[in-house]
PDB file of N, CA and C in Angstrom:
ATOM      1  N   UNK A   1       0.846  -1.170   0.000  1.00  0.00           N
ATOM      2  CA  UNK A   1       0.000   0.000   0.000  1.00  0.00           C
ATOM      3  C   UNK A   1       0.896   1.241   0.000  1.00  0.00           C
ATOM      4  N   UNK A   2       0.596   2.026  -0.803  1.00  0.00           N
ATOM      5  CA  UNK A   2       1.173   3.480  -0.791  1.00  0.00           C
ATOM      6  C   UNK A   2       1.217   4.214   0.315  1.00  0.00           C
ATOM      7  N   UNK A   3       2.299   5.043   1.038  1.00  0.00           N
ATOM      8  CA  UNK A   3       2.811   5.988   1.936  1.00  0.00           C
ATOM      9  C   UNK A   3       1.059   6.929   1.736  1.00  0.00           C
ATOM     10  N   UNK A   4       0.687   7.730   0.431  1.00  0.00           N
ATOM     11  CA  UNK A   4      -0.155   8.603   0.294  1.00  0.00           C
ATOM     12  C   UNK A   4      -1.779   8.255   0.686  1.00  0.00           C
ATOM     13  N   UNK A   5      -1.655   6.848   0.548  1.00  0.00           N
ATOM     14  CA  UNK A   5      -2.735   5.938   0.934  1.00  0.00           C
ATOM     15  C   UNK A   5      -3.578   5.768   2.352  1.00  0.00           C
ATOM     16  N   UNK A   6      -1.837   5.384   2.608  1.00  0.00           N
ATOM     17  CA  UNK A   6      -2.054   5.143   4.139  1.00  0.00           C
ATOM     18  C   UNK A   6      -2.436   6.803   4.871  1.00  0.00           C
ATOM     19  N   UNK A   7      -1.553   7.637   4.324  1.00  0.00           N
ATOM     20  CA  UNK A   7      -1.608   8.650   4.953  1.00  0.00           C
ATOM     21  C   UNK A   7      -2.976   9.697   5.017  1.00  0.00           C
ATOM     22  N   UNK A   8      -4.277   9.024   4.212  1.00  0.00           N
ATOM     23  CA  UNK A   8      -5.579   9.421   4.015  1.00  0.00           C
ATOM     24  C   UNK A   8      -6.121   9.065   5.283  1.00  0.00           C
ATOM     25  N   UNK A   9      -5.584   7.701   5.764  1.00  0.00           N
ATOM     26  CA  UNK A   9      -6.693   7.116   6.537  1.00  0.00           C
ATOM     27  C   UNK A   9      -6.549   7.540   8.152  1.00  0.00           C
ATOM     28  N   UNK A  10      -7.335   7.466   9.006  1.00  0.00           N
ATOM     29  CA  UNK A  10      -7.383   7.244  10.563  1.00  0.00           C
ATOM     30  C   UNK A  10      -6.763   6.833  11.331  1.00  0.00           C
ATOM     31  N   UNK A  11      -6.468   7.103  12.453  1.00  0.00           N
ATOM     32  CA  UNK A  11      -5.903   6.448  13.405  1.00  0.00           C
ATOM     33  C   UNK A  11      -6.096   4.998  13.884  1.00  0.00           C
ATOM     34  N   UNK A  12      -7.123   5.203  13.446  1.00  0.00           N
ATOM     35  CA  UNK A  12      -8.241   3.530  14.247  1.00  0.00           C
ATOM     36  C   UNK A  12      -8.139   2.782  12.882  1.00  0.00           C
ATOM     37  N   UNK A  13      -8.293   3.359  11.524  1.00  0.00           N
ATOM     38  CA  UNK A  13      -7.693   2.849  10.291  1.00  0.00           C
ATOM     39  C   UNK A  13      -6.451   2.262  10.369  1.00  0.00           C
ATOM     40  N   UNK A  14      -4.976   3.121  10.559  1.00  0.00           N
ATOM     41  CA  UNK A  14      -4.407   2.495  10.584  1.00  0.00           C
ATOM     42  C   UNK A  14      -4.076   1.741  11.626  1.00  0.00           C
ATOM     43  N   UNK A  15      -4.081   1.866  12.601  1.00  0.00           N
ATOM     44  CA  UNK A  15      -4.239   0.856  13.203  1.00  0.00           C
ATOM     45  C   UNK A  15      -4.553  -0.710  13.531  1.00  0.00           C
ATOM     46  N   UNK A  16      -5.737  -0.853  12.904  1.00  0.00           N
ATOM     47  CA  UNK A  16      -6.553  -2.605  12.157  1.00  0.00           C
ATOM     48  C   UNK A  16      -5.655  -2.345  11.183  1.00  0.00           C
ATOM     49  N   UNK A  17      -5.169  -1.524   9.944  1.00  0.00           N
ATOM     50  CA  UNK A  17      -4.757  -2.071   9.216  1.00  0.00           C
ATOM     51  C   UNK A  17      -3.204  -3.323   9.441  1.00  0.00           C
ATOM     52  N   UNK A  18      -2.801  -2.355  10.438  1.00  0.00           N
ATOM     53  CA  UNK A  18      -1.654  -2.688  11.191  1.00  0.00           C
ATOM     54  C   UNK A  18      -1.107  -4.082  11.731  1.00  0.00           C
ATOM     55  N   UNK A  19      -2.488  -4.236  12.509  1.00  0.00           N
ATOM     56  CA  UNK A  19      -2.859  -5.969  13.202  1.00  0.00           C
ATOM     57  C   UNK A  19      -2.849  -6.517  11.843  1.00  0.00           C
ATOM     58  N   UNK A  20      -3.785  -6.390  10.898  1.00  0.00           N
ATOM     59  CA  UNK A  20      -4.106  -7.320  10.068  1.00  0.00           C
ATOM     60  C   UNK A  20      -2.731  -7.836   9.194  1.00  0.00           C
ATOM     61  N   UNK A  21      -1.756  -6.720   9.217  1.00  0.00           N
ATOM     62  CA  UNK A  21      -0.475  -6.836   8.721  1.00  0.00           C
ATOM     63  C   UNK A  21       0.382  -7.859   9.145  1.00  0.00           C
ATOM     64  N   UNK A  22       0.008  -7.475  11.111  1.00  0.00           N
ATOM     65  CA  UNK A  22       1.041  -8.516  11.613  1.00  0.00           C
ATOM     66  C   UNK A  22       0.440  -9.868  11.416  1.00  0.00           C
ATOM     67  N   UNK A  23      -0.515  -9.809  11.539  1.00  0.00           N
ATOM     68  CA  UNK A  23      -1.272 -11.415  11.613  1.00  0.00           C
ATOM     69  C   UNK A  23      -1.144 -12.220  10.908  1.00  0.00           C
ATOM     70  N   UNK A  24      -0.712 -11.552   9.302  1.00  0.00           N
ATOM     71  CA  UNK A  24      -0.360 -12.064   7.925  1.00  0.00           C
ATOM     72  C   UNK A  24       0.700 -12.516   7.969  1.00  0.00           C
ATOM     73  N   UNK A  25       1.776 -11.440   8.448  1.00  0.00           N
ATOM     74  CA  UNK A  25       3.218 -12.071   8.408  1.00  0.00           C
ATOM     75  C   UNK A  25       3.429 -13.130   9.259  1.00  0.00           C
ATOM     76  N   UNK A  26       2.639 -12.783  10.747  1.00  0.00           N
ATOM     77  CA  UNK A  26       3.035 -14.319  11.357  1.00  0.00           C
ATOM     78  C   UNK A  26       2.436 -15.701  10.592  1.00  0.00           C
ATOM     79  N   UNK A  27       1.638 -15.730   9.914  1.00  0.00           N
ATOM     80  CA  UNK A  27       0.752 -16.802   9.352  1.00  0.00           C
ATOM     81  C   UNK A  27       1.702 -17.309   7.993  1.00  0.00           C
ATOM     82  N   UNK A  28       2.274 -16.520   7.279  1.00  0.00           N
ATOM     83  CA  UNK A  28       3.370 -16.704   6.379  1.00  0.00           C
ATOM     84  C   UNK A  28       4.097 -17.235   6.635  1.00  0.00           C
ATOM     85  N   UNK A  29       4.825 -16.487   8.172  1.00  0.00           N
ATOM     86  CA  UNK A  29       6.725 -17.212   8.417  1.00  0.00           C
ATOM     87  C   UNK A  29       6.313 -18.833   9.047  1.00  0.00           C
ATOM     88  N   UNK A  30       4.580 -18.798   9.822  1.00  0.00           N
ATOM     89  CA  UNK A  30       4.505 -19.981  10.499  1.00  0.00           C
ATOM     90  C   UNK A  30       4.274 -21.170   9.362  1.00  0.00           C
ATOM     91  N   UNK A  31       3.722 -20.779   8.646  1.00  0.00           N
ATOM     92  CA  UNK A  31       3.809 -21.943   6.957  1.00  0.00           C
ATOM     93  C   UNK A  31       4.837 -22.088   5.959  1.00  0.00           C
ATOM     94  N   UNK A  32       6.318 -20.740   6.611  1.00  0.00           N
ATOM     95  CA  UNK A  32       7.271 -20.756   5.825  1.00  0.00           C
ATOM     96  C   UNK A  32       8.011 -22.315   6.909  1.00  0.00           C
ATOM     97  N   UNK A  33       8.028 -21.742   8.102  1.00  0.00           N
ATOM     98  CA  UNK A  33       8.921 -22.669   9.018  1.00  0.00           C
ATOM     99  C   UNK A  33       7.658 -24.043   9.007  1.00  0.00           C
ATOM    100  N   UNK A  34       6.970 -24.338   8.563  1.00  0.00           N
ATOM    101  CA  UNK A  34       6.419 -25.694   8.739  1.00  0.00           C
ATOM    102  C   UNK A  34       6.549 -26.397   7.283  1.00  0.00           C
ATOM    103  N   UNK A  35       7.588 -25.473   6.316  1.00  0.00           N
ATOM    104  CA  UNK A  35       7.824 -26.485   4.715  1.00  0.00           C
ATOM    105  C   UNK A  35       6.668 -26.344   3.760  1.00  0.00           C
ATOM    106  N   UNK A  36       5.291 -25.146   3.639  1.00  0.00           N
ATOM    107  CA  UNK A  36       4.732 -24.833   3.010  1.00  0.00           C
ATOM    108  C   UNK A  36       5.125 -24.324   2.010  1.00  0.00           C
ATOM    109  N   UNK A  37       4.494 -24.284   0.585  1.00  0.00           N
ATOM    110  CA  UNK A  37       4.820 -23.311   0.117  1.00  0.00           C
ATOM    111  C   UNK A  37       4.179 -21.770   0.029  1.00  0.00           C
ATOM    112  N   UNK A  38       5.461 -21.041   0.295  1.00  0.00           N
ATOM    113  CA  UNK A  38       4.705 -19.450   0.908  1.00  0.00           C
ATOM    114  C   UNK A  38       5.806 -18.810  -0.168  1.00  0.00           C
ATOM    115  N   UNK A  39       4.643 -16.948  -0.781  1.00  0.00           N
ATOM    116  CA  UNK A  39       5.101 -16.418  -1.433  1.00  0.00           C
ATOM    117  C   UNK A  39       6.374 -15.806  -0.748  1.00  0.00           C
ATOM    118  N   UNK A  40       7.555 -15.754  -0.608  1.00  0.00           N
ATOM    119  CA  UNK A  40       8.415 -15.052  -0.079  1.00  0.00           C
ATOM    120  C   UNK A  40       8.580 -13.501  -0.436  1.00  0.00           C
ATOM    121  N   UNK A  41       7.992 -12.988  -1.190  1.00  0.00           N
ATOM    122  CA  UNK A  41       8.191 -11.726  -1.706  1.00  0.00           C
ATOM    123  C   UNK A  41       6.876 -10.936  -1.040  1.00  0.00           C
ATOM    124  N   UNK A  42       5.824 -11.690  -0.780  1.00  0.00           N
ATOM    125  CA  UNK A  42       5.250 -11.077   0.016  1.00  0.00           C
ATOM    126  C   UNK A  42       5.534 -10.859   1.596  1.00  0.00           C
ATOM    127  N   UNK A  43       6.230 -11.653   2.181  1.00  0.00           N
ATOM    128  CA  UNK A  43       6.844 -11.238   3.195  1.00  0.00           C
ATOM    129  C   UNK A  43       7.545  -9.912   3.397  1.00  0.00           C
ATOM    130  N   UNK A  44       8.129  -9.913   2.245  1.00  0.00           N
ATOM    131  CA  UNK A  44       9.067  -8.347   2.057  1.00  0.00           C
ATOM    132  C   UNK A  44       7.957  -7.213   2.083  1.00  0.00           C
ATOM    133  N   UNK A  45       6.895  -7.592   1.450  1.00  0.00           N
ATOM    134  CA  UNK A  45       6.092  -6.366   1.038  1.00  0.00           C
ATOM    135  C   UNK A  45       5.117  -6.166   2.473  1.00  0.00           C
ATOM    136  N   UNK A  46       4.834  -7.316   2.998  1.00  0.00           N
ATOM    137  CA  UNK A  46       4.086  -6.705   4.704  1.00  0.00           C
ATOM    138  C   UNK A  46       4.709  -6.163   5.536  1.00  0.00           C
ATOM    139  N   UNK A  47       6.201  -6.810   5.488  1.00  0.00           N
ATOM    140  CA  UNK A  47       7.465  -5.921   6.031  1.00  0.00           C
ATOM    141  C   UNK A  47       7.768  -4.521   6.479  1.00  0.00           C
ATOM    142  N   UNK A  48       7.419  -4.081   5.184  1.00  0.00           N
ATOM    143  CA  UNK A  48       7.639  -2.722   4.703  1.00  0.00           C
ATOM    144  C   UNK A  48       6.131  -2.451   4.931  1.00  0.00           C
ATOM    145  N   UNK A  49       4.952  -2.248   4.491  1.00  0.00           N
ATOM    146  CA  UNK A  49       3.578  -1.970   4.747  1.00  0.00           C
ATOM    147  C   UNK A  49       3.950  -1.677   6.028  1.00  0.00           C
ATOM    148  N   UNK A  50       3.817  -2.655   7.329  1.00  0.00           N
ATOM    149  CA  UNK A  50       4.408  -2.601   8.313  1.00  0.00           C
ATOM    150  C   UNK A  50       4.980  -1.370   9.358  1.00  0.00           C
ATOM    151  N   UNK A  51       6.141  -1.443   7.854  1.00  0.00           N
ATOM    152  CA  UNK A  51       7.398   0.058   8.625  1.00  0.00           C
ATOM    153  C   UNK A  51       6.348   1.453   8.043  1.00  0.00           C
ATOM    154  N   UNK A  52       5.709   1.460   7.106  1.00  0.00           N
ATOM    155  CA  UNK A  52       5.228   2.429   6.840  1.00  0.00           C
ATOM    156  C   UNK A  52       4.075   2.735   7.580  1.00  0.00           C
ATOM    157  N   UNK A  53       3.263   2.238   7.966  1.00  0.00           N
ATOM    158  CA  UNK A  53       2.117   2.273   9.033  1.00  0.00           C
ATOM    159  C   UNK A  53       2.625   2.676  10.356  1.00  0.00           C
ATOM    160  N   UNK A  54       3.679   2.453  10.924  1.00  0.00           N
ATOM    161  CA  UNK A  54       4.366   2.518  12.003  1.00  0.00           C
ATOM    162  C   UNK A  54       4.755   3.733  11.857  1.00  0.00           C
ATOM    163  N   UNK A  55       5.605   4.256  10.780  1.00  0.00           N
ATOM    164  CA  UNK A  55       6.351   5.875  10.170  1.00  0.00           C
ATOM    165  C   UNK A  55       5.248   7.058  10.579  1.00  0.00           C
ATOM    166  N   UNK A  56       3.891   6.550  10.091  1.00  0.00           N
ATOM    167  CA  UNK A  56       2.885   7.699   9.755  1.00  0.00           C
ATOM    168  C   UNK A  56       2.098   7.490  11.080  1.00  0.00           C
ATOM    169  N   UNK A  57       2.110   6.340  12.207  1.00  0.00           N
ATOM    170  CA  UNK A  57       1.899   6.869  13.488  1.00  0.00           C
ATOM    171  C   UNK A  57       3.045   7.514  14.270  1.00  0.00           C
ATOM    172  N   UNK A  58       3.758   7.643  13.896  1.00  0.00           N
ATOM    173  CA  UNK A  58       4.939   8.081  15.136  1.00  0.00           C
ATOM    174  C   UNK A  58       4.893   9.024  14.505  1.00  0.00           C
ATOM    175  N   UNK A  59       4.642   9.795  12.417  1.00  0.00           N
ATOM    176  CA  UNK A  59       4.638  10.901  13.139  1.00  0.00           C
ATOM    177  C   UNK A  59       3.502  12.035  13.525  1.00  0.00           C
ATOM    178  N   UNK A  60       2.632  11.041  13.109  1.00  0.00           N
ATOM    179  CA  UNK A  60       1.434  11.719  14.079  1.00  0.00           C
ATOM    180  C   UNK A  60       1.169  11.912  15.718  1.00  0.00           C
ATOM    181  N   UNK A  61       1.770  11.090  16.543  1.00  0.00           N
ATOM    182  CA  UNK A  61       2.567  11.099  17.683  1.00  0.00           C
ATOM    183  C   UNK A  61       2.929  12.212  18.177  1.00  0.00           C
ATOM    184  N   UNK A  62       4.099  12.938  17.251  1.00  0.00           N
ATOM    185  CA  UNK A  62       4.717  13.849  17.274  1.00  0.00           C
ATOM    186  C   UNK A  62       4.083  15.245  17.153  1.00  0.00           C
ATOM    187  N   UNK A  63       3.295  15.102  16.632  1.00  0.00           N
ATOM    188  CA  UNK A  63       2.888  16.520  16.055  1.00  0.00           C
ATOM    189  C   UNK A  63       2.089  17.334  17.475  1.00  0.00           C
TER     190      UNK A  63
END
Protein backbone atom coordinates (compact mmCIF):
# COMPACT_ATOMS: atom_id res chain seq x y z
CA UNK A 1 0.00 0.00 0.00
CA UNK A 2 1.17 3.48 -0.79
CA UNK A 3 2.81 5.99 1.94
CA UNK A 4 -0.16 8.60 0.29
CA UNK A 5 -2.73 5.94 0.93
CA UNK A 6 -2.05 5.14 4.14
CA UNK A 7 -1.61 8.65 4.95
CA UNK A 8 -5.58 9.42 4.01
CA UNK A 9 -6.69 7.12 6.54
CA UNK A 10 -7.38 7.24 10.56
CA UNK A 11 -5.90 6.45 13.40
CA UNK A 12 -8.24 3.53 14.25
CA UNK A 13 -7.69 2.85 10.29
CA UNK A 14 -4.41 2.49 10.58
CA UNK A 15 -4.24 0.86 13.20
CA UNK A 16 -6.55 -2.61 12.16
CA UNK A 17 -4.76 -2.07 9.22
CA UNK A 18 -1.65 -2.69 11.19
CA UNK A 19 -2.86 -5.97 13.20
CA UNK A 20 -4.11 -7.32 10.07
CA UNK A 21 -0.47 -6.84 8.72
CA UNK A 22 1.04 -8.52 11.61
CA UNK A 23 -1.27 -11.41 11.61
CA UNK A 24 -0.36 -12.06 7.92
CA UNK A 25 3.22 -12.07 8.41
CA UNK A 26 3.03 -14.32 11.36
CA UNK A 27 0.75 -16.80 9.35
CA UNK A 28 3.37 -16.70 6.38
CA UNK A 29 6.72 -17.21 8.42
CA UNK A 30 4.50 -19.98 10.50
CA UNK A 31 3.81 -21.94 6.96
CA UNK A 32 7.27 -20.76 5.82
CA UNK A 33 8.92 -22.67 9.02
CA UNK A 34 6.42 -25.69 8.74
CA UNK A 35 7.82 -26.49 4.71
CA UNK A 36 4.73 -24.83 3.01
CA UNK A 37 4.82 -23.31 0.12
CA UNK A 38 4.71 -19.45 0.91
CA UNK A 39 5.10 -16.42 -1.43
CA UNK A 40 8.42 -15.05 -0.08
CA UNK A 41 8.19 -11.73 -1.71
CA UNK A 42 5.25 -11.08 0.02
CA UNK A 43 6.84 -11.24 3.20
CA UNK A 44 9.07 -8.35 2.06
CA UNK A 45 6.09 -6.37 1.04
CA UNK A 46 4.09 -6.70 4.70
CA UNK A 47 7.46 -5.92 6.03
CA UNK A 48 7.64 -2.72 4.70
CA UNK A 49 3.58 -1.97 4.75
CA UNK A 50 4.41 -2.60 8.31
CA UNK A 51 7.40 0.06 8.62
CA UNK A 52 5.23 2.43 6.84
CA UNK A 53 2.12 2.27 9.03
CA UNK A 54 4.37 2.52 12.00
CA UNK A 55 6.35 5.88 10.17
CA UNK A 56 2.89 7.70 9.76
CA UNK A 57 1.90 6.87 13.49
CA UNK A 58 4.94 8.08 15.14
CA UNK A 59 4.64 10.90 13.14
CA UNK A 60 1.43 11.72 14.08
CA UNK A 61 2.57 11.10 17.68
CA UNK A 62 4.72 13.85 17.27
CA UNK A 63 2.89 16.52 16.05
Amino acid sequence: MRASELRQMDDAALKQQLQDAKQELFNLRFQLATGKSVNTARIRLLKKDIARILTILRERRGR
